[in-house]
PDB file of N, CA and C in Angstrom:
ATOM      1  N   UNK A   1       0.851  -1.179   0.000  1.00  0.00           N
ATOM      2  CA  UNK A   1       0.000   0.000   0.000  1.00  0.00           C
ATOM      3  C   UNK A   1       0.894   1.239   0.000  1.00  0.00           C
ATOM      4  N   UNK A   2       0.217   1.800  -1.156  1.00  0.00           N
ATOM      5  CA  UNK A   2       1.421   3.483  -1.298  1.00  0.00           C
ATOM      6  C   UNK A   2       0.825   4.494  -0.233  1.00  0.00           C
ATOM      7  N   UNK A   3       1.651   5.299   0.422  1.00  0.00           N
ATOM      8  CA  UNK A   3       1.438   6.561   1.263  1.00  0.00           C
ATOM      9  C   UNK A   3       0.240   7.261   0.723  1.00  0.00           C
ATOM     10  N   UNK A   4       0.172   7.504  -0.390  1.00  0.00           N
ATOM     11  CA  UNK A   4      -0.944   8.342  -1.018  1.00  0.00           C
ATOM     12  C   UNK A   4      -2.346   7.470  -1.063  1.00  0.00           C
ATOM     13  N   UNK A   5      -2.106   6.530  -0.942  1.00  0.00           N
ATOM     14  CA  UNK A   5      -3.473   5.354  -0.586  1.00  0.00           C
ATOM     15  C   UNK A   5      -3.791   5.923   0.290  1.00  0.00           C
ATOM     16  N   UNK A   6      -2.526   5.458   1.514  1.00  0.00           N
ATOM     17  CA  UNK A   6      -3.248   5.765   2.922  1.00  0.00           C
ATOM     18  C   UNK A   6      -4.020   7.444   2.936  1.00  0.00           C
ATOM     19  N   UNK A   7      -3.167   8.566   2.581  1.00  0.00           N
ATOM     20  CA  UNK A   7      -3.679   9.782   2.627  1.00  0.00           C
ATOM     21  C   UNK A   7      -4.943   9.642   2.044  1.00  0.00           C
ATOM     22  N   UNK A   8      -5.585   9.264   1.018  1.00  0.00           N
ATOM     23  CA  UNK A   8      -6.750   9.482   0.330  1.00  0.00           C
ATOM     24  C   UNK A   8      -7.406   8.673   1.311  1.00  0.00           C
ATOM     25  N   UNK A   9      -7.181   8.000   1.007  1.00  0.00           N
ATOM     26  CA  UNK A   9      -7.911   7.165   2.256  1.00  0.00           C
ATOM     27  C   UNK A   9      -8.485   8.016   4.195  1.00  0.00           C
ATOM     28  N   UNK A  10      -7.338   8.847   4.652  1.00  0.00           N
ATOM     29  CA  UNK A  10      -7.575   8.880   5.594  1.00  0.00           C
ATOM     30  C   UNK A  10      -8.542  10.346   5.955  1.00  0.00           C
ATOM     31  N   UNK A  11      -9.013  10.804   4.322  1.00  0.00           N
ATOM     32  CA  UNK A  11     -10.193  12.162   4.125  1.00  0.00           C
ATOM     33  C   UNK A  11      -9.762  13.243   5.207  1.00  0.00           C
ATOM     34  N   UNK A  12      -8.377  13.550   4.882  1.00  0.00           N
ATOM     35  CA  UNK A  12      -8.133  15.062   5.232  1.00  0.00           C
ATOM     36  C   UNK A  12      -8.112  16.106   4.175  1.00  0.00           C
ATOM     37  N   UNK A  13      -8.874  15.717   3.312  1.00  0.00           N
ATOM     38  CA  UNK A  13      -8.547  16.600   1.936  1.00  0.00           C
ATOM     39  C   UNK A  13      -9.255  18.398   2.244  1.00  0.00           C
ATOM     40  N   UNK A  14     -10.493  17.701   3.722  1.00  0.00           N
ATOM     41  CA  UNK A  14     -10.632  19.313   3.931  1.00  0.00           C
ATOM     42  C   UNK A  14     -10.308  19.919   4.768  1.00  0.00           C
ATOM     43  N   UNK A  15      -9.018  19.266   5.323  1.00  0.00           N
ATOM     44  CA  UNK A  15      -8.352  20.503   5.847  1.00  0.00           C
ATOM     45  C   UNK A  15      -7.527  21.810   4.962  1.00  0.00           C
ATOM     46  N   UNK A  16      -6.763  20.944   3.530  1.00  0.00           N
ATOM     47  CA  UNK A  16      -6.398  21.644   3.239  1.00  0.00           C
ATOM     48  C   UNK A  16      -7.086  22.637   2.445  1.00  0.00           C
ATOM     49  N   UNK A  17      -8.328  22.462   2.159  1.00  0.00           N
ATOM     50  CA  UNK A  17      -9.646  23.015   1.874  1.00  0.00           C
ATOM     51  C   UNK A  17     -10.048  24.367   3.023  1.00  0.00           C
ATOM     52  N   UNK A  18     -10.107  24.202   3.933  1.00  0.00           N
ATOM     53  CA  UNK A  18     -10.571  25.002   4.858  1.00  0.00           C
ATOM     54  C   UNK A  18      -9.131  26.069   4.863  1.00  0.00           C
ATOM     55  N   UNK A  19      -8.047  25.630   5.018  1.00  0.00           N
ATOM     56  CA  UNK A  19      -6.599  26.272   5.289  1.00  0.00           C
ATOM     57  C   UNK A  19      -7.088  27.372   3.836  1.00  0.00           C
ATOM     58  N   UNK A  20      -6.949  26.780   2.567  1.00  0.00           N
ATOM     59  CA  UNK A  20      -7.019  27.689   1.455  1.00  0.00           C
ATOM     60  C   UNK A  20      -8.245  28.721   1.610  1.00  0.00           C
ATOM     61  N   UNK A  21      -9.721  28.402   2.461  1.00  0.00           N
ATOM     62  CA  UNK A  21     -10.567  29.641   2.625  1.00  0.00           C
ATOM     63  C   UNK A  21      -9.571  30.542   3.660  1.00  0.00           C
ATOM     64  N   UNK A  22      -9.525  30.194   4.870  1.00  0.00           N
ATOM     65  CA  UNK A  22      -8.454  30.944   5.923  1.00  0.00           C
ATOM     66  C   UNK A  22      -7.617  31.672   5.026  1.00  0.00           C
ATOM     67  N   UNK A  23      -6.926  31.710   4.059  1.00  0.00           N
ATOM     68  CA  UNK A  23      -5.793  32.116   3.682  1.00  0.00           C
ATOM     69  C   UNK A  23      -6.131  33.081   2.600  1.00  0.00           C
ATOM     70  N   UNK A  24      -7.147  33.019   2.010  1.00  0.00           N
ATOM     71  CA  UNK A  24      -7.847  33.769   0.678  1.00  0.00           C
ATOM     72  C   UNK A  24      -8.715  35.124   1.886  1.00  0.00           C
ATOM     73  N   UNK A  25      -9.345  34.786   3.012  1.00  0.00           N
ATOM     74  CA  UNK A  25     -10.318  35.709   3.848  1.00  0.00           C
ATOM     75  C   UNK A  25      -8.579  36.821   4.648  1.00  0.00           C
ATOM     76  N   UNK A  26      -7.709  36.126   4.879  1.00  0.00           N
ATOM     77  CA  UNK A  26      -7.147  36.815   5.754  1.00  0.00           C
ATOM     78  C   UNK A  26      -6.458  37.708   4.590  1.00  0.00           C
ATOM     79  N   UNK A  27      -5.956  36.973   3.571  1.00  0.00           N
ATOM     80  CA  UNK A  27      -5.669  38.124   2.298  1.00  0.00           C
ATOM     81  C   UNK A  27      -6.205  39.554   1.426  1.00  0.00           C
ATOM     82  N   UNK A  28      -7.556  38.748   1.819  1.00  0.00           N
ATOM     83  CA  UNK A  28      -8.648  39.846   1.377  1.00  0.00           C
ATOM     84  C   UNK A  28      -8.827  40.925   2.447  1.00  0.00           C
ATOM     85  N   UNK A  29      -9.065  40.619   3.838  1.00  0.00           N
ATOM     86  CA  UNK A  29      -8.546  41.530   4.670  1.00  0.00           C
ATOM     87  C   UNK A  29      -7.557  41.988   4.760  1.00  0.00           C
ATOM     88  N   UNK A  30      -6.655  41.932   4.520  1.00  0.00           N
ATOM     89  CA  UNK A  30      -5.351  42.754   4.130  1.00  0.00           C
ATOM     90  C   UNK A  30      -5.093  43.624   3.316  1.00  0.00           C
ATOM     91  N   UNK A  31      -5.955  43.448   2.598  1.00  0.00           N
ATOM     92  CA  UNK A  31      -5.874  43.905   0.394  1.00  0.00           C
ATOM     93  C   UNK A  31      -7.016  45.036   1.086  1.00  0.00           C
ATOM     94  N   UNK A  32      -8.117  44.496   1.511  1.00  0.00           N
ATOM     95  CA  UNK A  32      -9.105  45.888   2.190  1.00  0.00           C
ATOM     96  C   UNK A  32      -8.575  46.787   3.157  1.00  0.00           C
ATOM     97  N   UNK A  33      -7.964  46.513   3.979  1.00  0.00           N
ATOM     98  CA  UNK A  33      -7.455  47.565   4.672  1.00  0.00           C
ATOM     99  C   UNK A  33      -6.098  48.246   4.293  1.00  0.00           C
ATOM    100  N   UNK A  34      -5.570  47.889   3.461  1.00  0.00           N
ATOM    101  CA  UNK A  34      -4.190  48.711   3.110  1.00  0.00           C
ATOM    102  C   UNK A  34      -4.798  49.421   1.801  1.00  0.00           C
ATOM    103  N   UNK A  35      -5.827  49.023   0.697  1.00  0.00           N
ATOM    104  CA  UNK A  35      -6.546  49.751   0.040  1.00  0.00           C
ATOM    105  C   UNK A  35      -7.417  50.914   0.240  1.00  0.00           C
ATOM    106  N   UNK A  36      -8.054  50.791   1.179  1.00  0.00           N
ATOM    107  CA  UNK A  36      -9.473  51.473   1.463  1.00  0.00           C
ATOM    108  C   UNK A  36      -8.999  53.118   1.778  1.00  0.00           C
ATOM    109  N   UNK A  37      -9.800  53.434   0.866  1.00  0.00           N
ATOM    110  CA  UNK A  37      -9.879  54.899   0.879  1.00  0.00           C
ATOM    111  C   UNK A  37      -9.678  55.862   1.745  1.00  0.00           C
ATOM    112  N   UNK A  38      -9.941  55.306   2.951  1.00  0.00           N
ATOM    113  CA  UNK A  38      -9.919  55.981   4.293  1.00  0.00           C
ATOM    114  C   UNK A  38      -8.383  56.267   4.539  1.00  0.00           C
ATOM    115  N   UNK A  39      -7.789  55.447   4.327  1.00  0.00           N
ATOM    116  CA  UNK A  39      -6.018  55.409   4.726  1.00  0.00           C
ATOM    117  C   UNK A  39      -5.415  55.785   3.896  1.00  0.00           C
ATOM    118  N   UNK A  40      -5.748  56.796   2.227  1.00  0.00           N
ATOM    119  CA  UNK A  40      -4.908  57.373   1.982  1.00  0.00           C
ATOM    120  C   UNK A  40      -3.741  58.506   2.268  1.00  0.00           C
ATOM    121  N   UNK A  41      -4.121  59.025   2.944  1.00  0.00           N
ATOM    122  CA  UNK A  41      -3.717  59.925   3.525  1.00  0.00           C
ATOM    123  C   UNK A  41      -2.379  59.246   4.400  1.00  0.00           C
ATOM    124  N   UNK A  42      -2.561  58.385   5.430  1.00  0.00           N
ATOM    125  CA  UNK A  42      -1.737  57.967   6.123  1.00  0.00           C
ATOM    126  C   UNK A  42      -0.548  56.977   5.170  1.00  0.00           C
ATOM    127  N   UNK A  43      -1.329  56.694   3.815  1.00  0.00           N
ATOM    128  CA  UNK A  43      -0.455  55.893   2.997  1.00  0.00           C
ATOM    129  C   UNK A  43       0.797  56.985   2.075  1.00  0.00           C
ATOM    130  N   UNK A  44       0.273  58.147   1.706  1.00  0.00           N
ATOM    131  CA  UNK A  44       0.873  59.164   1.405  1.00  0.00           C
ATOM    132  C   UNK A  44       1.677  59.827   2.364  1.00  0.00           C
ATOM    133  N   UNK A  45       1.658  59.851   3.486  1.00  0.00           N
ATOM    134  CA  UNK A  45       2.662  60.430   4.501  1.00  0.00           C
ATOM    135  C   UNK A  45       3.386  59.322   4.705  1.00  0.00           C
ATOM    136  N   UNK A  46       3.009  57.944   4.464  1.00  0.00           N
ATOM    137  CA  UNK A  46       4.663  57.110   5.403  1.00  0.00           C
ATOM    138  C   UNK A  46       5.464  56.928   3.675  1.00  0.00           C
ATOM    139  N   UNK A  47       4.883  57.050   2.465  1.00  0.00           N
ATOM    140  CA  UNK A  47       5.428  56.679   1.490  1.00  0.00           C
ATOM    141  C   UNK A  47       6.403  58.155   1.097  1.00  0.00           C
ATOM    142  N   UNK A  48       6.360  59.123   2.077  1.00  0.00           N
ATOM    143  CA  UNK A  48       7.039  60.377   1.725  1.00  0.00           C
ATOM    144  C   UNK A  48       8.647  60.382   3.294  1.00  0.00           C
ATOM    145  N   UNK A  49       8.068  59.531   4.335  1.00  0.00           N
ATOM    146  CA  UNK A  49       9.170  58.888   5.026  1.00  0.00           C
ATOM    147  C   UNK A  49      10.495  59.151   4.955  1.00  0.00           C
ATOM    148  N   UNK A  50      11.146  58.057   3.348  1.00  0.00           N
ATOM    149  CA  UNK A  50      12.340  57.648   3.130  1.00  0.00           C
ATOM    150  C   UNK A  50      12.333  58.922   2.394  1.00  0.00           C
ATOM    151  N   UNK A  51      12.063  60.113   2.548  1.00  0.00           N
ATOM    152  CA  UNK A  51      12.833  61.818   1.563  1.00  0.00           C
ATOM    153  C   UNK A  51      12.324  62.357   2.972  1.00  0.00           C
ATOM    154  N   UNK A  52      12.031  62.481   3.873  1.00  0.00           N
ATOM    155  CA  UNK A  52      11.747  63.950   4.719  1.00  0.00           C
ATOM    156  C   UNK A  52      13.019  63.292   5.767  1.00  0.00           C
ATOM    157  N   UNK A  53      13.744  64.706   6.159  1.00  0.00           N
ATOM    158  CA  UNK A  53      14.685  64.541   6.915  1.00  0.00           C
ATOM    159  C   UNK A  53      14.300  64.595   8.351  1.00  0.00           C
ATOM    160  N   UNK A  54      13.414  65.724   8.430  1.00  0.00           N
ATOM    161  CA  UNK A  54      12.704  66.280   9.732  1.00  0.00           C
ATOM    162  C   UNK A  54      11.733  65.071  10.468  1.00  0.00           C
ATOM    163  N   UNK A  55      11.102  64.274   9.626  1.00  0.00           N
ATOM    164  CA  UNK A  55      10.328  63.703  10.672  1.00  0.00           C
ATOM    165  C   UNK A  55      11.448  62.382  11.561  1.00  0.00           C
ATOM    166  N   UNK A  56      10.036  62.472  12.564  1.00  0.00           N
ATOM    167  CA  UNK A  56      10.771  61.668  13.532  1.00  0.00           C
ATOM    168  C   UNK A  56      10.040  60.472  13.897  1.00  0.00           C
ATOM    169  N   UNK A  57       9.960  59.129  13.628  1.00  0.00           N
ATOM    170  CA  UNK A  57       8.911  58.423  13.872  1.00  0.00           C
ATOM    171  C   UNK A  57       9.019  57.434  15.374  1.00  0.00           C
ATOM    172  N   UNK A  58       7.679  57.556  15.731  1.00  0.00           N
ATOM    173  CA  UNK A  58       7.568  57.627  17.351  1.00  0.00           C
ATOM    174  C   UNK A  58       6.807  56.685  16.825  1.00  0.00           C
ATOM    175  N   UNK A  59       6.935  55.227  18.086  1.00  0.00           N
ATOM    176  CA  UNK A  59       5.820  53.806  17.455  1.00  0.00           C
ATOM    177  C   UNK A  59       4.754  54.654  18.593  1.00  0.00           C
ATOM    178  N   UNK A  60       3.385  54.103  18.023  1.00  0.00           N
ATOM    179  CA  UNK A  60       2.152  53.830  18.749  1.00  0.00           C
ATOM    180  C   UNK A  60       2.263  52.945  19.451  1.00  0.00           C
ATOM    181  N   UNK A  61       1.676  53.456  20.838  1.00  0.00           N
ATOM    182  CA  UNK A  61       1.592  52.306  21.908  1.00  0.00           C
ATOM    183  C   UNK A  61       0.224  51.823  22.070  1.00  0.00           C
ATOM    184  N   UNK A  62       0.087  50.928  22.107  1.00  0.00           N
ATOM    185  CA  UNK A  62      -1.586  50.242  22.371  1.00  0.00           C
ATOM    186  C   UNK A  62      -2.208  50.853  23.010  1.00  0.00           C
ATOM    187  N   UNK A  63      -2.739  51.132  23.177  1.00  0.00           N
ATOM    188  CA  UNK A  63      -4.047  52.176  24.242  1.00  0.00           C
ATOM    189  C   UNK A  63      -4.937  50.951  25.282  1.00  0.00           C
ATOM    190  N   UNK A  64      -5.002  51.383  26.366  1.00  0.00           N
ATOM    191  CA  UNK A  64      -5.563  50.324  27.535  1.00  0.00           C
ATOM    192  C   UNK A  64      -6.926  50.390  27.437  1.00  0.00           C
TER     193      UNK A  64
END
């Protein structure tokens, strides 16, 4: 009996089924929020970053 018997056999085919929705939803959330209209602005100030000498970038701290 070949390995790939046993695999077909042992019907995990939807995990890797479920993994590929997980992975397409978390992409698409990603693609929406670095797109969305709302954040141009903030996308235009960090893409001007690597030329302004003056700024100074301070991380955000989580808020309690």
């Amino acid at each position: 009996m070949k390995l790939s018997d046993i695999m077909s056999a042992a019907g995990l085919s939807i995990y890797a089924q479920i993994a590929l929705v997980l992975f397409l939803a978390a992409f698409l959330a990603i693609m929406i929020r670095t797109f969305a209209p709302s954040r141009s602005g903030e996308m235009e100030a960090a893409s001007r970053i690597p030329l302004d000498d003056d700024v100074v970038i301070t991380p955000r701290l989580p808020e309690h």
